[in-house]
N, C-alpha and C. Protein backbone atom coordinates (compact mmCIF):
# COMPACT_ATOMS: atom_id res chain seq x y z
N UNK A 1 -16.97 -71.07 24.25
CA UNK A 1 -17.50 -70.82 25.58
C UNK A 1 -17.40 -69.33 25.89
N UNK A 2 -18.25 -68.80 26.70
CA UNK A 2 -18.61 -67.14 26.35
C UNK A 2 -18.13 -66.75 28.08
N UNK A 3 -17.61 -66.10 28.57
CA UNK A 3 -17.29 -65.85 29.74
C UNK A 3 -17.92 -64.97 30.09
N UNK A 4 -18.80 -65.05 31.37
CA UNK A 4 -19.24 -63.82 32.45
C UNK A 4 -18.62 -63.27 33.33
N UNK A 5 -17.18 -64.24 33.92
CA UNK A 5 -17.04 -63.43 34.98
C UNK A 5 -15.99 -64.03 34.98
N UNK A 6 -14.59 -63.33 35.06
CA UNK A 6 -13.06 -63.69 35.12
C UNK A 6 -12.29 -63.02 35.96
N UNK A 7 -11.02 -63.41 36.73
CA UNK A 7 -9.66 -63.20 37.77
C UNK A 7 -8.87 -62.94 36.51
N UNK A 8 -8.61 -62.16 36.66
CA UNK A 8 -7.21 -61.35 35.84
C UNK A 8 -6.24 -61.51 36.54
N UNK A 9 -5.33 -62.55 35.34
CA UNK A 9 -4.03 -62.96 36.59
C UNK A 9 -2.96 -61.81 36.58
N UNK A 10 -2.49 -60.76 36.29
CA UNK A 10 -2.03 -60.13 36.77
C UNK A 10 -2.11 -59.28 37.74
N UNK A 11 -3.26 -58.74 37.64
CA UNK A 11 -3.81 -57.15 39.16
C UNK A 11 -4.98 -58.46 40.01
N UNK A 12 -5.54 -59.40 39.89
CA UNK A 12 -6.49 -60.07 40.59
C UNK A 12 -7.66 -59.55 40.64
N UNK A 13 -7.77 -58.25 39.89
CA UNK A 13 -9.48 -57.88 39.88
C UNK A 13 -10.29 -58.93 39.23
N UNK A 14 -11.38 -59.09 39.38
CA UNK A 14 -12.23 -59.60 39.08
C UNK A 14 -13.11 -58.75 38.18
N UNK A 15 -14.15 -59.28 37.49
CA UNK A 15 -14.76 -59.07 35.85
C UNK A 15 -15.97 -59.65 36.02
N UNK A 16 -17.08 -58.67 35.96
CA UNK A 16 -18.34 -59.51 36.07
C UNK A 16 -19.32 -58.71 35.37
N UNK A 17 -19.88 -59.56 34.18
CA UNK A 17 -21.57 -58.97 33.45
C UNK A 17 -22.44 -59.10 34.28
N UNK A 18 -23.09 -58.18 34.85
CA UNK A 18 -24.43 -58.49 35.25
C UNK A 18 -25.49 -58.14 34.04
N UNK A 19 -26.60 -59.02 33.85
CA UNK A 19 -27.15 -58.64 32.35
C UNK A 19 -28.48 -58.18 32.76
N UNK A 20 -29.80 -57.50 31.96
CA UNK A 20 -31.17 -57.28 32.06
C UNK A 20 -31.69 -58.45 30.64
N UNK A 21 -32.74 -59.14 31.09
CA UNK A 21 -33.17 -60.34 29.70
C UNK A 21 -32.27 -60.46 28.94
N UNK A 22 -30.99 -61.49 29.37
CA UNK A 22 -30.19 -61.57 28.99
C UNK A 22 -29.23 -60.88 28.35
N UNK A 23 -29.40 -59.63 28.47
CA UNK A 23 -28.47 -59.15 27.50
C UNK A 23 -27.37 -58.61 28.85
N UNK A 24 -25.61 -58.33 28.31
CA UNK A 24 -25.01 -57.22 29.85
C UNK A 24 -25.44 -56.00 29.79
N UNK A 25 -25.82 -55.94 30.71
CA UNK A 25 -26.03 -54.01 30.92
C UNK A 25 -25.18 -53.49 31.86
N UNK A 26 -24.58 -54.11 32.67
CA UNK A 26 -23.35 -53.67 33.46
C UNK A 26 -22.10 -54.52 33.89
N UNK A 27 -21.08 -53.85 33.83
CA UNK A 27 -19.58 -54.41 34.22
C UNK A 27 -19.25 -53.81 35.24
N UNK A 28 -18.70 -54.78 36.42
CA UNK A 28 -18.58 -54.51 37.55
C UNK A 28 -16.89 -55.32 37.93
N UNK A 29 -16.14 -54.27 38.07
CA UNK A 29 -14.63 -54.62 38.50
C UNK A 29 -14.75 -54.11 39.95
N UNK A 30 -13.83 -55.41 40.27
CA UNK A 30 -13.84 -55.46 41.89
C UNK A 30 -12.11 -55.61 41.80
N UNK A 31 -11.55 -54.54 42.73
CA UNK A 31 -10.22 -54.77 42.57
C UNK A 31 -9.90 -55.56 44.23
N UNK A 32 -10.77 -55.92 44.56
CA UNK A 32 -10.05 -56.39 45.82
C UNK A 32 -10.24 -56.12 46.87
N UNK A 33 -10.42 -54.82 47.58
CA UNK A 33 -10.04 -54.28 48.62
C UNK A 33 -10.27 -52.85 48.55
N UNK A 34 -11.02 -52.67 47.44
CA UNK A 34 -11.68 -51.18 47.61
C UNK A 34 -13.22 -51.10 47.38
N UNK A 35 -13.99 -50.35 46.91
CA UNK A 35 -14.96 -50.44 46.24
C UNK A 35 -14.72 -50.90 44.64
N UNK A 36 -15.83 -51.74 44.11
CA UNK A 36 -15.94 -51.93 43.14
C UNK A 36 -16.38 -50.35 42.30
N UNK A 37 -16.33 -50.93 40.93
CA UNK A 37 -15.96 -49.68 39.69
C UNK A 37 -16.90 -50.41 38.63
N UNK A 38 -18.25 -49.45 38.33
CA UNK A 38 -19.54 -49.92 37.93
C UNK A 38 -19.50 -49.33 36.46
N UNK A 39 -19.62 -50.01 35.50
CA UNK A 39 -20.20 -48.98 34.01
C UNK A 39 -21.61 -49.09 33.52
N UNK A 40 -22.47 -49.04 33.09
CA UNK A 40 -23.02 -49.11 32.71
C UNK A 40 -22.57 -49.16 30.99
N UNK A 41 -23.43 -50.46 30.35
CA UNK A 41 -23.10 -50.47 29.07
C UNK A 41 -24.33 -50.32 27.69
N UNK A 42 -23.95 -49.63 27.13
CA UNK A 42 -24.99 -48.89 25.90
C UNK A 42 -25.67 -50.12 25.05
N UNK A 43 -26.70 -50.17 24.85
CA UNK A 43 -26.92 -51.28 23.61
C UNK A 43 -26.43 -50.87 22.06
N UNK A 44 -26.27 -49.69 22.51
CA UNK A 44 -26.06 -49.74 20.82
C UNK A 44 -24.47 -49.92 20.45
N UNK A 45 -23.94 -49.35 18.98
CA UNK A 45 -22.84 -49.75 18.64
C UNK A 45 -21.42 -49.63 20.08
N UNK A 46 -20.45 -50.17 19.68
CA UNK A 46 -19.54 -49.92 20.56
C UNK A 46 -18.66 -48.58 20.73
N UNK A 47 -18.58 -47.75 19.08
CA UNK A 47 -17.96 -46.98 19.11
C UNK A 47 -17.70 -45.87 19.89
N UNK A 48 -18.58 -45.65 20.40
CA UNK A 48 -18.91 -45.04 21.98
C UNK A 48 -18.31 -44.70 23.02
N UNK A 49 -18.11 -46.72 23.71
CA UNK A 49 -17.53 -46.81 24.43
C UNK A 49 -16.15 -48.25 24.35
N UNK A 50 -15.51 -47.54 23.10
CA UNK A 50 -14.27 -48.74 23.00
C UNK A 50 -13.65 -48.75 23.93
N UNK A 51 -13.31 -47.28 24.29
CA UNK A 51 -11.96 -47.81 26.09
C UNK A 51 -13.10 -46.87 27.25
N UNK A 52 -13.57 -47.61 28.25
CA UNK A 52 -13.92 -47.17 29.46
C UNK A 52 -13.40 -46.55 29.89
N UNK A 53 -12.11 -47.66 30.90
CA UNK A 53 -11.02 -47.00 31.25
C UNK A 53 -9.87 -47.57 31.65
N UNK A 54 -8.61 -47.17 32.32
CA UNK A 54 -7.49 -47.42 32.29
C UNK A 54 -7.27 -46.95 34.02
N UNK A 55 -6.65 -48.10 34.37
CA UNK A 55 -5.45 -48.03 35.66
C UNK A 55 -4.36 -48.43 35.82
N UNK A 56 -3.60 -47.55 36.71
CA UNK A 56 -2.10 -48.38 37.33
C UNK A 56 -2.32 -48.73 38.54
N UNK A 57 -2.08 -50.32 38.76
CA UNK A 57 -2.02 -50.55 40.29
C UNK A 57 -0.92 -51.28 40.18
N UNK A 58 -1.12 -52.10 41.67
CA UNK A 58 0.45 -53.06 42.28
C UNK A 58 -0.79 -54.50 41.30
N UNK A 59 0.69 -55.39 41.50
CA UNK A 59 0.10 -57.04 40.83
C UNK A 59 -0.36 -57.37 42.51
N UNK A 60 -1.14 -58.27 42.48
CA UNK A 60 -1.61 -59.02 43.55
C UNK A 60 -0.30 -59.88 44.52
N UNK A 61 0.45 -60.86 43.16
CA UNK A 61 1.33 -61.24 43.75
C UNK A 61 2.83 -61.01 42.83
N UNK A 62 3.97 -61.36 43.37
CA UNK A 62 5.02 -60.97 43.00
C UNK A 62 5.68 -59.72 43.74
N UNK A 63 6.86 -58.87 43.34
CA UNK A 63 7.87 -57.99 43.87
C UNK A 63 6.64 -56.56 43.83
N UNK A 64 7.01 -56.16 45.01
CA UNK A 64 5.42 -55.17 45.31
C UNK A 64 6.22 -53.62 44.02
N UNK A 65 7.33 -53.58 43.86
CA UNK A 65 7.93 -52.90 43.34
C UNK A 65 7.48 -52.74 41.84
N UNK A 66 6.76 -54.23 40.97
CA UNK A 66 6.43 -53.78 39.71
C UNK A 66 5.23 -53.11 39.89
N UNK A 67 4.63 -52.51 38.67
CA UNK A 67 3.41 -52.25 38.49
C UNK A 67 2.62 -52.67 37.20
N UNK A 68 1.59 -52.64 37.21
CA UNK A 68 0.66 -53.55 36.05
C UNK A 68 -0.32 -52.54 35.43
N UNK A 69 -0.54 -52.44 34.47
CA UNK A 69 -1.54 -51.50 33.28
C UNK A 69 -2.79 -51.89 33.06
N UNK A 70 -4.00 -51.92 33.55
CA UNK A 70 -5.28 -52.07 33.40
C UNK A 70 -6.17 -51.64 32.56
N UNK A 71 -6.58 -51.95 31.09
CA UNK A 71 -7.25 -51.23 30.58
C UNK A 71 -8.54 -52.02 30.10
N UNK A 72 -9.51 -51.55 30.01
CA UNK A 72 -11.20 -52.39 29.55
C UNK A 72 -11.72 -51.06 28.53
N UNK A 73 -13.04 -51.95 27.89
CA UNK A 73 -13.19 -51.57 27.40
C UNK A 73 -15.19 -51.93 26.44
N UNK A 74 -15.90 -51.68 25.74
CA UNK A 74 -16.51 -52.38 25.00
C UNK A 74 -16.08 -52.98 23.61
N UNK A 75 -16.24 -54.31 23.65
CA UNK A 75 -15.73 -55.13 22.30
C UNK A 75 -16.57 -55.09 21.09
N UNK A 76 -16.29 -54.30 20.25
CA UNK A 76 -16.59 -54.21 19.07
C UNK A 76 -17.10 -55.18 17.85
N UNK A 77 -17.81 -54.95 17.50
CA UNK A 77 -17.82 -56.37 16.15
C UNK A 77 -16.69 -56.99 15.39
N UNK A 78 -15.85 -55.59 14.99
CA UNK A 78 -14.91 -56.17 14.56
C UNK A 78 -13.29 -56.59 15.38
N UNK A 79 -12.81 -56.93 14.91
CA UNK A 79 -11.15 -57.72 15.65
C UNK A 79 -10.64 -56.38 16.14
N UNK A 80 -10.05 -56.57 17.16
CA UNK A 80 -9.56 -55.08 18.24
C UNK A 80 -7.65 -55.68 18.42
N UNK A 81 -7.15 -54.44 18.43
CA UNK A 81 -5.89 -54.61 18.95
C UNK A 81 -5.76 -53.51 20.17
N UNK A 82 -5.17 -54.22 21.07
CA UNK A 82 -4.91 -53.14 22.73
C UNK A 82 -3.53 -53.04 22.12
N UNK A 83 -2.87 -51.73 22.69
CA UNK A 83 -1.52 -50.74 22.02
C UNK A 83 -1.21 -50.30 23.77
N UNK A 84 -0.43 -51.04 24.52
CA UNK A 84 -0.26 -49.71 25.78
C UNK A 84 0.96 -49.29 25.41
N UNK A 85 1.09 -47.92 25.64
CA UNK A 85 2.03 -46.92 24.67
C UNK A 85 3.10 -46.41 25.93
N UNK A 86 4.55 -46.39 26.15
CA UNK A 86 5.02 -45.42 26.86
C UNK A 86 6.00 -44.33 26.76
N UNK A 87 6.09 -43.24 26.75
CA UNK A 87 6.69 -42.04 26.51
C UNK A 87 7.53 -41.54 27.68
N UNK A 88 9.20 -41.38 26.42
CA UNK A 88 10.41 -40.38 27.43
C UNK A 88 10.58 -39.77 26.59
N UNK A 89 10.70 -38.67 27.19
CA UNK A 89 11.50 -37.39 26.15
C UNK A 89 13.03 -38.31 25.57
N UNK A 90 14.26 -38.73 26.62
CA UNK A 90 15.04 -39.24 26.23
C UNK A 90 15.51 -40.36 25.27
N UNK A 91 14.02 -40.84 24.68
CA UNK A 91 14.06 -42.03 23.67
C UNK A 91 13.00 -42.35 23.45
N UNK A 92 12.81 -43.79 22.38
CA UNK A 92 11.60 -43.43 21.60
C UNK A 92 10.72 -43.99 22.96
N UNK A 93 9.29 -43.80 22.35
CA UNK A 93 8.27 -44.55 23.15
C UNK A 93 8.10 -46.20 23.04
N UNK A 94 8.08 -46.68 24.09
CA UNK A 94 7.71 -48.05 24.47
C UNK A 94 6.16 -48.16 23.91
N UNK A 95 6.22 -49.49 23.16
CA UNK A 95 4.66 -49.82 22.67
C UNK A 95 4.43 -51.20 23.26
N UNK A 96 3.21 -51.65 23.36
CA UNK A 96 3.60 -53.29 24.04
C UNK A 96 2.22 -53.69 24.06
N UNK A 97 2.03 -54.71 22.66
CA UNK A 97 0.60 -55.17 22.09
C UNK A 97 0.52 -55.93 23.23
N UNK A 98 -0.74 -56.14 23.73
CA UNK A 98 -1.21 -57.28 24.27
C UNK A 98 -2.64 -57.78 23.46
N UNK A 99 -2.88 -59.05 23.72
CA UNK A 99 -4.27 -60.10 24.02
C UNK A 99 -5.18 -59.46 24.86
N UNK A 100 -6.37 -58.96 24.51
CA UNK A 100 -7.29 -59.00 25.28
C UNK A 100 -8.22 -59.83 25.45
N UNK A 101 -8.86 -60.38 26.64
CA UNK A 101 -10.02 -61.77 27.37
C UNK A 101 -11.22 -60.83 26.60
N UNK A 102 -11.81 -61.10 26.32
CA UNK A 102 -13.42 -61.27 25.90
C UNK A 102 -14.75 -61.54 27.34
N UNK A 103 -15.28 -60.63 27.29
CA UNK A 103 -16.52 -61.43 28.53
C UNK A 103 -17.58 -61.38 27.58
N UNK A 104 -18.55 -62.00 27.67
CA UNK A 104 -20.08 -62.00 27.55
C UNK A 104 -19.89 -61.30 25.67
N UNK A 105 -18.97 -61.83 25.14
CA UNK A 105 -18.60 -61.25 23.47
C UNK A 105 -19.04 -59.47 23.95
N UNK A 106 -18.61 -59.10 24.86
CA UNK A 106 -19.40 -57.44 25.11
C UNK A 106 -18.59 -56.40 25.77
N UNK A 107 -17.61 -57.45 26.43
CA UNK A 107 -16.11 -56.21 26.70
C UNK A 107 -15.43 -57.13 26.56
N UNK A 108 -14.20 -55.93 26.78
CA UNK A 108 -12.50 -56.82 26.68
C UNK A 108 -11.81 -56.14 27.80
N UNK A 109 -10.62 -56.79 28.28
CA UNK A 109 -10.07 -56.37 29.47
C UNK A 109 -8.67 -56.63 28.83
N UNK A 110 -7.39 -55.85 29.07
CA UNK A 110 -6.43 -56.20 28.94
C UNK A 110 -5.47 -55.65 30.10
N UNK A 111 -4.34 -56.45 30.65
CA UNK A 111 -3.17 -55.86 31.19
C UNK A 111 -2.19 -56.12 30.71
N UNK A 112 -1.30 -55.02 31.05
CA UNK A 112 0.34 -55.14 30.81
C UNK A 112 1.34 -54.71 31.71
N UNK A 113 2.18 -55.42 31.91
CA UNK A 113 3.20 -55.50 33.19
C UNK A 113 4.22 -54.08 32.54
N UNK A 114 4.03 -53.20 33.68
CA UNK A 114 4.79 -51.76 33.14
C UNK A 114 4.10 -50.75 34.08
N UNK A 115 4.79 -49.65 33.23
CA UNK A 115 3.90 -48.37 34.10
C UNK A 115 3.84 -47.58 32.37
N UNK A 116 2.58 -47.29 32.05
CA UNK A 116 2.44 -46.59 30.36
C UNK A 116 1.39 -45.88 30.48
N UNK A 117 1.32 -44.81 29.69
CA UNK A 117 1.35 -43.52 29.82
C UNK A 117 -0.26 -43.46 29.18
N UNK A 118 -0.60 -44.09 28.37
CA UNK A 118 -1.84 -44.22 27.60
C UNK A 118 -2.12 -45.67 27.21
N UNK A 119 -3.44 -45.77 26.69
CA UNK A 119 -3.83 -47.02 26.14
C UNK A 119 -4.67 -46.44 24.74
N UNK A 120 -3.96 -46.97 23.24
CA UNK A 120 -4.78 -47.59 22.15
C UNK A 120 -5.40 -48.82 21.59
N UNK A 121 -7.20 -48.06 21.40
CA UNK A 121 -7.34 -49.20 20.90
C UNK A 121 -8.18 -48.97 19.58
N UNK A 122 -7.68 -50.23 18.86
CA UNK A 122 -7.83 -50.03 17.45
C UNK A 122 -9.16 -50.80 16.85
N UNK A 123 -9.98 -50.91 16.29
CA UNK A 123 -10.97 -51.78 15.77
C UNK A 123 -11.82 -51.00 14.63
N UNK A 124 -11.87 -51.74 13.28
CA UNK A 124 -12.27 -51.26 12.16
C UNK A 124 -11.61 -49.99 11.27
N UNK A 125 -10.28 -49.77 11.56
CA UNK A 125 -9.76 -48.50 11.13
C UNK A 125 -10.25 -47.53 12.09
N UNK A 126 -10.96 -47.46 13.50
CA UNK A 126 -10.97 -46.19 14.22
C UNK A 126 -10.14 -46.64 14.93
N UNK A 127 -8.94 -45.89 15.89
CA UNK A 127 -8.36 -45.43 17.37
C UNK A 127 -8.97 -44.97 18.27
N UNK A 128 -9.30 -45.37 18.89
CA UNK A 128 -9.59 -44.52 20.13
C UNK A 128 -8.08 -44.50 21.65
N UNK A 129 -8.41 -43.44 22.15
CA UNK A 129 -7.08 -43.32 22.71
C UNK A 129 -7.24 -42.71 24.52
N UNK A 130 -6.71 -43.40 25.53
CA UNK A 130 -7.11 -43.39 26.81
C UNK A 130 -5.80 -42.76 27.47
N UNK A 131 -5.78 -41.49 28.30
CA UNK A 131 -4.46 -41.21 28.86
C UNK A 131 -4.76 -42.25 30.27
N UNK A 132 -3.43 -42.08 30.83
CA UNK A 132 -3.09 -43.08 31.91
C UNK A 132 -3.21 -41.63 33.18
């Protein structure tokens, strides 16, 4: 089953393809309570546009004190791993794989409960790499 439009249970944004003759031509995140955040998406390969982009907000629900890692992206042909990375001078860096959701086989969305500094993402032997 191919998803168009998903609630991200951690931040509660919402995830939506809008397509032209079927195909997506745009992703539209709605965080809630601000303006929505529009991309436009390329037909051609993904390599392009593997990470869009990356936010820190509050979770919707729970202790208003954590914060949650937002990162999207275009999904590649091949298998992708999300990397959110975090850095102290005083010790090593925090790494913390997550699962990314799939929409329309044409992006991926991932969060992670934290506050991190960048997002990698990996697919076919390239990196691509997003500061926070």
């Amino acid at each position: 089953m191919t998803l168009d439009a998903a609630t991200l249970p951690m931040t509660g944004w919402t995830a939506r393809l809008h397509g032209d003759n079927g195909h997506p031509a745009r992703l539209v995140l709605d965080p809630g309570g601000g303006s929505p955040i529009t991309y436009s998406l390329l037909p051609q390969t993904a390599s392009g546009q593997l990470v869009l982009g990356a936010h820190l907000t509050r979770p919707r629900s729970g202790p208003a004190s954590g914060m949650v890692t937002l990162a999207y992206g275009v999904a590649p042909k091949a298998p992708l791993t999300v990397t959110f990375v975090r850095y102290r001078s005083w010790r090593p860096a925090g790494r913390q794989q997550t699962r990314p959701l799939i929409l329309g086989d044409r992006v991926w969305l991932a969060e992670c409960g934290g506050v991190f500094d960048e997002v990698q993402v990996t697919a076919g032997g390239h990196t691509t790499t997003r500061l926070l």
